[in-house]
N, C-alpha and C. Protein backbone atom coordinates (compact mmCIF):
# COMPACT_ATOMS: atom_id res chain seq x y z
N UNK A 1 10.23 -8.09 1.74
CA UNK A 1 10.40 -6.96 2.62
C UNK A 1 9.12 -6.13 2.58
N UNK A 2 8.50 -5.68 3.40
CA UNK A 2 7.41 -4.70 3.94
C UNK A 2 7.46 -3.75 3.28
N UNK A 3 6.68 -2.65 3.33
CA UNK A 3 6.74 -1.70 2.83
C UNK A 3 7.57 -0.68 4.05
N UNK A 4 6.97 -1.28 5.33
CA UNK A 4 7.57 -0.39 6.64
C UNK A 4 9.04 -0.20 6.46
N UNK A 5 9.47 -1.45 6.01
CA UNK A 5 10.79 -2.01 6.40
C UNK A 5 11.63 -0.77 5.13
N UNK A 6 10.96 -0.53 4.10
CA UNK A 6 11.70 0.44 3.18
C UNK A 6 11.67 1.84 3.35
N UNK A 7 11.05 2.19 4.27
CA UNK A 7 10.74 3.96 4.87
C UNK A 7 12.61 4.47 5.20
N UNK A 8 12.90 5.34 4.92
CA UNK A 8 13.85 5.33 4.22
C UNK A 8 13.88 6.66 5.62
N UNK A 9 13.69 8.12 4.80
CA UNK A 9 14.18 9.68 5.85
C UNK A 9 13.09 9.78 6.45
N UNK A 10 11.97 9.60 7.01
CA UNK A 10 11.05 9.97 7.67
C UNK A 10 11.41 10.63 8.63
N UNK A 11 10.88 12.11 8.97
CA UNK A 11 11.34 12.81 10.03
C UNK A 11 10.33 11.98 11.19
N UNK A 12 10.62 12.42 12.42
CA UNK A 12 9.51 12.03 13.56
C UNK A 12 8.74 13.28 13.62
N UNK A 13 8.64 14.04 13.21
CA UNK A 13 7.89 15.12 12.65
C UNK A 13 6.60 14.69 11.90
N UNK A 14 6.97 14.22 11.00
CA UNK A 14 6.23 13.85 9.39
C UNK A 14 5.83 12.36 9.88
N UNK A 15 6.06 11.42 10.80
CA UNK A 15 5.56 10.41 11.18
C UNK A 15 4.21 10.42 12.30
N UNK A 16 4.53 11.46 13.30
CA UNK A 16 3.59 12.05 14.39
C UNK A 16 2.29 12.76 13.16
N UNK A 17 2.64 13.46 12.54
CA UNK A 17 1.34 13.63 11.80
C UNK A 17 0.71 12.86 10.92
N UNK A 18 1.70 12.17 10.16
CA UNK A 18 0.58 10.66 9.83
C UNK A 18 0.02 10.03 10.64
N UNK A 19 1.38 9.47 12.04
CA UNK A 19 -0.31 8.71 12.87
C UNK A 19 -0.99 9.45 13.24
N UNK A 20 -1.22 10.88 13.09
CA UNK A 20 -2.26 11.58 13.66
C UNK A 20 -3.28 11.33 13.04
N UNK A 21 -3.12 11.36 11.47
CA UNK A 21 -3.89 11.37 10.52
C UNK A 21 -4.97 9.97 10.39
N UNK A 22 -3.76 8.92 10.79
CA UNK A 22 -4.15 7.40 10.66
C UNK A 22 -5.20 7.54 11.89
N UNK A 23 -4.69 7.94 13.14
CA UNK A 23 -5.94 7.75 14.44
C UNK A 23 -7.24 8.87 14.00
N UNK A 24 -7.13 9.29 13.11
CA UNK A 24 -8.19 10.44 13.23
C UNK A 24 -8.99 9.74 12.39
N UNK A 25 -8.26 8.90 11.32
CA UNK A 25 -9.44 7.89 10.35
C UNK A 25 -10.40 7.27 11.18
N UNK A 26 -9.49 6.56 11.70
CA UNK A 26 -9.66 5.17 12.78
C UNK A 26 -11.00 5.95 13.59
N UNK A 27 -10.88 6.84 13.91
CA UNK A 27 -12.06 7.05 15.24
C UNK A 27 -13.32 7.43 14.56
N UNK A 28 -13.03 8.42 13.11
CA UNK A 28 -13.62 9.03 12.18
C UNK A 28 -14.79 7.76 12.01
N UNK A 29 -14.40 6.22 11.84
CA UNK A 29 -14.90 5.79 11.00
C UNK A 29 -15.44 4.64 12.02
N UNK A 30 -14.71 4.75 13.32
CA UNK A 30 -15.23 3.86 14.18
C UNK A 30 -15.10 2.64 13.96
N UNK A 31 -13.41 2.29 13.97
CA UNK A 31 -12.73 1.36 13.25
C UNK A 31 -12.52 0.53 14.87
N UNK A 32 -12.77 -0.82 15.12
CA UNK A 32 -12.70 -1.31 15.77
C UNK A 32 -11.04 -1.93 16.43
N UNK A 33 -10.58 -2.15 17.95
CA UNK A 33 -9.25 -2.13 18.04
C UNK A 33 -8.55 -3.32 17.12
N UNK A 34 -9.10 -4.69 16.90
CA UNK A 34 -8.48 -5.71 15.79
C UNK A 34 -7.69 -5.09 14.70
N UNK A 35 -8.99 -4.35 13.99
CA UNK A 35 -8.86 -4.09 12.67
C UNK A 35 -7.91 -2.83 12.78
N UNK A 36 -7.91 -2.18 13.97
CA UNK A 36 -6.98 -0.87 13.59
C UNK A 36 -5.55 -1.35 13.99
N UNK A 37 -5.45 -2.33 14.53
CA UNK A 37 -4.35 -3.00 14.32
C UNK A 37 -3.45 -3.39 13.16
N UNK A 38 -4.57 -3.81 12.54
CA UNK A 38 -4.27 -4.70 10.92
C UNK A 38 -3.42 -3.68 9.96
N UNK A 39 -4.19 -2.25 10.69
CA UNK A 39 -3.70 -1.11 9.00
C UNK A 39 -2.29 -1.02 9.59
N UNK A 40 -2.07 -0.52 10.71
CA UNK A 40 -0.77 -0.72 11.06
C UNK A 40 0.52 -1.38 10.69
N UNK A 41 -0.14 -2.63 9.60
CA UNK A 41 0.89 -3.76 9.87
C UNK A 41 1.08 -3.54 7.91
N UNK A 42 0.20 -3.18 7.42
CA UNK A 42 0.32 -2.75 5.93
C UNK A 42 0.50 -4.52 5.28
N UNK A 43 0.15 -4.85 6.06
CA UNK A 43 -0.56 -6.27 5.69
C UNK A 43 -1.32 -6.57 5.48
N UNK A 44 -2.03 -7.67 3.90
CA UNK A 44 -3.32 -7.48 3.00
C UNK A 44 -4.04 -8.45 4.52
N UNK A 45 -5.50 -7.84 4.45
CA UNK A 45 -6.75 -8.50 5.05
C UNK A 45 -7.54 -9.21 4.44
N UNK A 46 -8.07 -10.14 4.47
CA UNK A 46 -8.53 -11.17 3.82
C UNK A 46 -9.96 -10.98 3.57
N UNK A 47 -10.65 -10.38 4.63
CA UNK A 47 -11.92 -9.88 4.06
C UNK A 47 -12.27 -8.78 4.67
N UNK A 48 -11.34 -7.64 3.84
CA UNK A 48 -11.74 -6.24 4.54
C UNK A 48 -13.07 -5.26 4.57
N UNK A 49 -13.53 -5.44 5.84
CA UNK A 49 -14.85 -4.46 5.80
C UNK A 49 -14.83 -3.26 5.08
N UNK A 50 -16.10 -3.08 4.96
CA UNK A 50 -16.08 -1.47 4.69
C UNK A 50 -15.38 -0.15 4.59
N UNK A 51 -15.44 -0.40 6.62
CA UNK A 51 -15.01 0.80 7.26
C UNK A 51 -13.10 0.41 6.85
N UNK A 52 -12.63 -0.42 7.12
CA UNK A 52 -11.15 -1.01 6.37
C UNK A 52 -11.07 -0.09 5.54
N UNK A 53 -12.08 -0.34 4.05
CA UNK A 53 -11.83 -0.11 2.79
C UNK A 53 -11.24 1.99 3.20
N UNK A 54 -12.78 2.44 3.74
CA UNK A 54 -13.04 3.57 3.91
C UNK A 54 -11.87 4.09 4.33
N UNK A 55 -10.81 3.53 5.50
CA UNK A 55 -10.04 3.88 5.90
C UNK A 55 -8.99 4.61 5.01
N UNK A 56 -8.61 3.87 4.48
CA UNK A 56 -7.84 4.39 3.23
C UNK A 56 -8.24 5.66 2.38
N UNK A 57 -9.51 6.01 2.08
CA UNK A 57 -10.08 6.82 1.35
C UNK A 57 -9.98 7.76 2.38
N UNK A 58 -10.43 7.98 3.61
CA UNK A 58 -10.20 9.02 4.73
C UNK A 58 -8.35 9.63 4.65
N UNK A 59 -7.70 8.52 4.69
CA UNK A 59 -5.95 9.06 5.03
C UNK A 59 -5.81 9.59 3.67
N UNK A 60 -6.44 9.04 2.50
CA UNK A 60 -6.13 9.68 1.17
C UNK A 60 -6.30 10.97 1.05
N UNK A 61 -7.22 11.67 1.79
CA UNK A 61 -7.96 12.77 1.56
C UNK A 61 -7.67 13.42 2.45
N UNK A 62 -6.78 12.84 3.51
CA UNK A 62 -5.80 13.86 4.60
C UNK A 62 -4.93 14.12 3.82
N UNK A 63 -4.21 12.91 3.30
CA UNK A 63 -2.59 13.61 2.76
C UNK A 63 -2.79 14.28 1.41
N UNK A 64 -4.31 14.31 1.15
CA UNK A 64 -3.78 15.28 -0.46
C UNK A 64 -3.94 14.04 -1.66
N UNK A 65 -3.78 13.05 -1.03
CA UNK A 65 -3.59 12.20 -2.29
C UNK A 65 -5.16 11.75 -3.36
N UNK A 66 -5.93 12.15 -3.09
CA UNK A 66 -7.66 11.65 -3.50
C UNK A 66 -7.88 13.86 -4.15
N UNK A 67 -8.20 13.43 -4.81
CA UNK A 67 -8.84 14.68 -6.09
C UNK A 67 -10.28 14.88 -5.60
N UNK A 68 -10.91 16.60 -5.75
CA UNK A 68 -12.04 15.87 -5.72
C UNK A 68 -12.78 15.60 -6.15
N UNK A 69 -12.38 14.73 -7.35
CA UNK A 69 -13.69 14.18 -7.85
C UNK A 69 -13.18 12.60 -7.67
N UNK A 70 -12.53 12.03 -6.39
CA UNK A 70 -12.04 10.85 -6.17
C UNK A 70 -11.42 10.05 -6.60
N UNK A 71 -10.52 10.61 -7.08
CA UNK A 71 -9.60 9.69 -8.09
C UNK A 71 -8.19 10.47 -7.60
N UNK A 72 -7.29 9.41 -7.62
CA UNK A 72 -5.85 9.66 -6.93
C UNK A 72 -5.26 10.64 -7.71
N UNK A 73 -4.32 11.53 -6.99
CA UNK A 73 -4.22 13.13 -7.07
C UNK A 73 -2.47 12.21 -7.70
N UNK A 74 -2.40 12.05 -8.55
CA UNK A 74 -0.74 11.00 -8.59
C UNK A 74 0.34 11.86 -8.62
N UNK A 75 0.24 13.01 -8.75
CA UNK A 75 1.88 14.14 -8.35
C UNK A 75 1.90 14.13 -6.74
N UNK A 76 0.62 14.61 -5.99
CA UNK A 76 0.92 14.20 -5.18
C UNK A 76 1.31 12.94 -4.32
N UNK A 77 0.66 11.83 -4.69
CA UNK A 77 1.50 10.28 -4.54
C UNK A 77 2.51 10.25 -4.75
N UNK A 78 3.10 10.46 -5.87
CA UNK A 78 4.40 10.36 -6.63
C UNK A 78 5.66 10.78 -5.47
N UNK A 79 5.26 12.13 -4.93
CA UNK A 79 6.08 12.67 -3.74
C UNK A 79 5.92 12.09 -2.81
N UNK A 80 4.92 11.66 -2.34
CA UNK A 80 4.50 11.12 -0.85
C UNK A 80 5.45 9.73 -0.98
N UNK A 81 4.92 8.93 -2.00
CA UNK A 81 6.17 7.59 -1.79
C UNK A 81 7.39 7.87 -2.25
N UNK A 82 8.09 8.58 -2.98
CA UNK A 82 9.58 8.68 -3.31
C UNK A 82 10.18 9.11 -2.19
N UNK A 83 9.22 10.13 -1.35
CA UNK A 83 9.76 10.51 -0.18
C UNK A 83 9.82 9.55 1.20
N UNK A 84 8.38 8.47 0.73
CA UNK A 84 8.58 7.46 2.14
C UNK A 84 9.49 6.79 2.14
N UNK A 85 9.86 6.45 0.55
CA UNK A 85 10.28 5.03 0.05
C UNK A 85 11.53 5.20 -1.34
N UNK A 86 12.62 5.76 -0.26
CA UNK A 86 13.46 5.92 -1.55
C UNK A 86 13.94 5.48 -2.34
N UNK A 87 13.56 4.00 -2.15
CA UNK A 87 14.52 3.36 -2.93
C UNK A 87 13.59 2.39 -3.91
N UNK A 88 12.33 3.27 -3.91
CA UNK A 88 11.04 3.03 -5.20
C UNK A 88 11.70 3.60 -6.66
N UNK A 89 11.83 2.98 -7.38
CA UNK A 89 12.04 3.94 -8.71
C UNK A 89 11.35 4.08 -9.42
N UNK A 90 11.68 5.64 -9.80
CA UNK A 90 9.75 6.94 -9.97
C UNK A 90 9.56 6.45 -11.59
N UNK A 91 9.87 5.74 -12.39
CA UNK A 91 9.42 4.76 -12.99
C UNK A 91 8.23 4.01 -13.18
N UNK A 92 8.79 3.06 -12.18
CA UNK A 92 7.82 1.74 -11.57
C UNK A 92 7.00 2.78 -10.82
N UNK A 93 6.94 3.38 -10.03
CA UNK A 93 5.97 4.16 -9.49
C UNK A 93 5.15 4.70 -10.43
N UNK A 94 5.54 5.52 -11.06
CA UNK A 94 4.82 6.35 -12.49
C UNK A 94 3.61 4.65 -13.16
N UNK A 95 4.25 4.51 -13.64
CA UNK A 95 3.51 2.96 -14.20
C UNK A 95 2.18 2.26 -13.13
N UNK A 96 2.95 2.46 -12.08
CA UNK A 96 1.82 1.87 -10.63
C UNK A 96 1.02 2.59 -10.51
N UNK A 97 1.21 4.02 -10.84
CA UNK A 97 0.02 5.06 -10.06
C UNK A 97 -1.02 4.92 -11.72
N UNK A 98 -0.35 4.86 -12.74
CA UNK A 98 -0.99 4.62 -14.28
C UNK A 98 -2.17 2.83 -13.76
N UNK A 99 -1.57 2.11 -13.59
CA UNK A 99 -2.31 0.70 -13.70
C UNK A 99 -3.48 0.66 -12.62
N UNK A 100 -2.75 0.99 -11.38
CA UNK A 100 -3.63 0.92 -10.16
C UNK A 100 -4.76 2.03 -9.92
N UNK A 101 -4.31 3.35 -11.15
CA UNK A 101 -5.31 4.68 -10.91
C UNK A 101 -6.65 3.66 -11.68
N UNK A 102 -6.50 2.83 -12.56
CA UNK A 102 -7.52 2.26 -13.63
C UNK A 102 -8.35 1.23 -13.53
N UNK A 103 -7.81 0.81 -11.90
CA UNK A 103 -8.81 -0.51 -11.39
C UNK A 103 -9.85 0.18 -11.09
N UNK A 104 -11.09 -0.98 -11.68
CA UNK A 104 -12.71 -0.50 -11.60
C UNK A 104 -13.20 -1.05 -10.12
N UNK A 105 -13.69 -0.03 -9.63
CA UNK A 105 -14.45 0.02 -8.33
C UNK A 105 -15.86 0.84 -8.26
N UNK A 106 -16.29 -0.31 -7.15
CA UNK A 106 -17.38 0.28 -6.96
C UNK A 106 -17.90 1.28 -6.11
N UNK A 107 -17.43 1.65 -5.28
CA UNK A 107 -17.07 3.63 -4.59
C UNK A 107 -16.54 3.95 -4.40
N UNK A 108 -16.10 5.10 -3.96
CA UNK A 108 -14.75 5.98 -3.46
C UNK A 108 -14.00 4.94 -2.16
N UNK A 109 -14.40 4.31 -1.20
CA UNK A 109 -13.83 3.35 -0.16
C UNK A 109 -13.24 2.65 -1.41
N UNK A 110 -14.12 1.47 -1.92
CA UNK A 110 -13.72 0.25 -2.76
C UNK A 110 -12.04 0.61 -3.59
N UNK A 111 -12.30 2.15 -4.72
CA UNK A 111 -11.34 2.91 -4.87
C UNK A 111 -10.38 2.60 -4.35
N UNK A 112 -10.35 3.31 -3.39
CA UNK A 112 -9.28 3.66 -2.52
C UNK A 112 -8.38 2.19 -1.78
N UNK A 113 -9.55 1.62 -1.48
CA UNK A 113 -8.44 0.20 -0.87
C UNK A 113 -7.99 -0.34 -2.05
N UNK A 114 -8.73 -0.57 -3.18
CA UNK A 114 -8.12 -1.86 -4.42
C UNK A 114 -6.62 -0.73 -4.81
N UNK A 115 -7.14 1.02 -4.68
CA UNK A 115 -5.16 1.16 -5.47
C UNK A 115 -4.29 1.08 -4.51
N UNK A 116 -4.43 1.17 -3.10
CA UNK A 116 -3.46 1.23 -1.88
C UNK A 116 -2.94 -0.31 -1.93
N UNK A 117 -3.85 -1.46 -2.23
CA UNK A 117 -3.46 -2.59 -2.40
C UNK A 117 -2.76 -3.35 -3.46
N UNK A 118 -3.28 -2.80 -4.79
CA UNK A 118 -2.38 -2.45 -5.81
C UNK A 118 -0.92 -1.90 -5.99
N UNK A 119 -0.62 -0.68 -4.98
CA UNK A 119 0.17 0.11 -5.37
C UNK A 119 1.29 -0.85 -3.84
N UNK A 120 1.01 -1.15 -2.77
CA UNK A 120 1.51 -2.22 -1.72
C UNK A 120 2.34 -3.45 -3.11
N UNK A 121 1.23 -4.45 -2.97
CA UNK A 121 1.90 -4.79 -4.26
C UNK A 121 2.58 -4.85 -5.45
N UNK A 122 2.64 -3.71 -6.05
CA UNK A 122 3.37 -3.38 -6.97
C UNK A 122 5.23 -3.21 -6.33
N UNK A 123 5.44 -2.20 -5.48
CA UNK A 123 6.23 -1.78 -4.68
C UNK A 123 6.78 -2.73 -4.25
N UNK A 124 6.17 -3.81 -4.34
CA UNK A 124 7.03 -5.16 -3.32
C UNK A 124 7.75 -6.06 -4.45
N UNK A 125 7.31 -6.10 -5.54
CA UNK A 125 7.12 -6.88 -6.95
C UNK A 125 9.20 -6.62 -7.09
């Protein structure tokens, strides 16, 4: 099962301003129509560019979730998915945001996609 497929109370409120957030990356970063497809689908990419990676690090730093000294803000995560994804237990979450905060990268993009991909995976596990 997806991660989409587990979004649980999402207002259409709180959805309209994420994709706001998501198209504001996307243009921010001059994300081409393929690839802005791809994030959509929260399906891993096989050889994600840059601007991909970056993407993530941009929505991180909309919703609060990126510190700034670039490293994941995890109280705020912690809320953001219990609230997308209720039926995550803040546990396994707690543990995910611990393992996936500790993968070594090489910039704030790199960051940012290896824990979103991490933390995708974990969630599905």
């Amino acid at each position: 099962m997806g991660l989409n497929e587990q979004v649980m109370s999402q207002s259409a409120a709180d959805m309209a301003a994420f994709k706001q957030m998501q198209d504001g990356c996307i243009k921010e970063l001059n994300i081409g129509t393929a690839e802005a497809a791809l994030i959509a689908t929260d399906k891993p990419v096989a050889n994600p560019t840059e601007s991909y990676k970056c993407y993530h690090n941009c929505l991180y730093k909309k919703m609060g979730m990126i510190n700034a000294d670039g490293k994941a803000n995890n109280d705020a995560i912690l809320k953001i998915i219990t609230t997308r994804y209720a039926k995550a237990p803040v546990d396994k979450v707690k543990a995910l945001l611990t393992s996936c905060g500790a993968a070594p990268s090489t910039n704030a993009c790199d960051y940012a996609y290896k824990f979103e991909m991490c933390m995708i995976n974990g969630l599905k596990a």
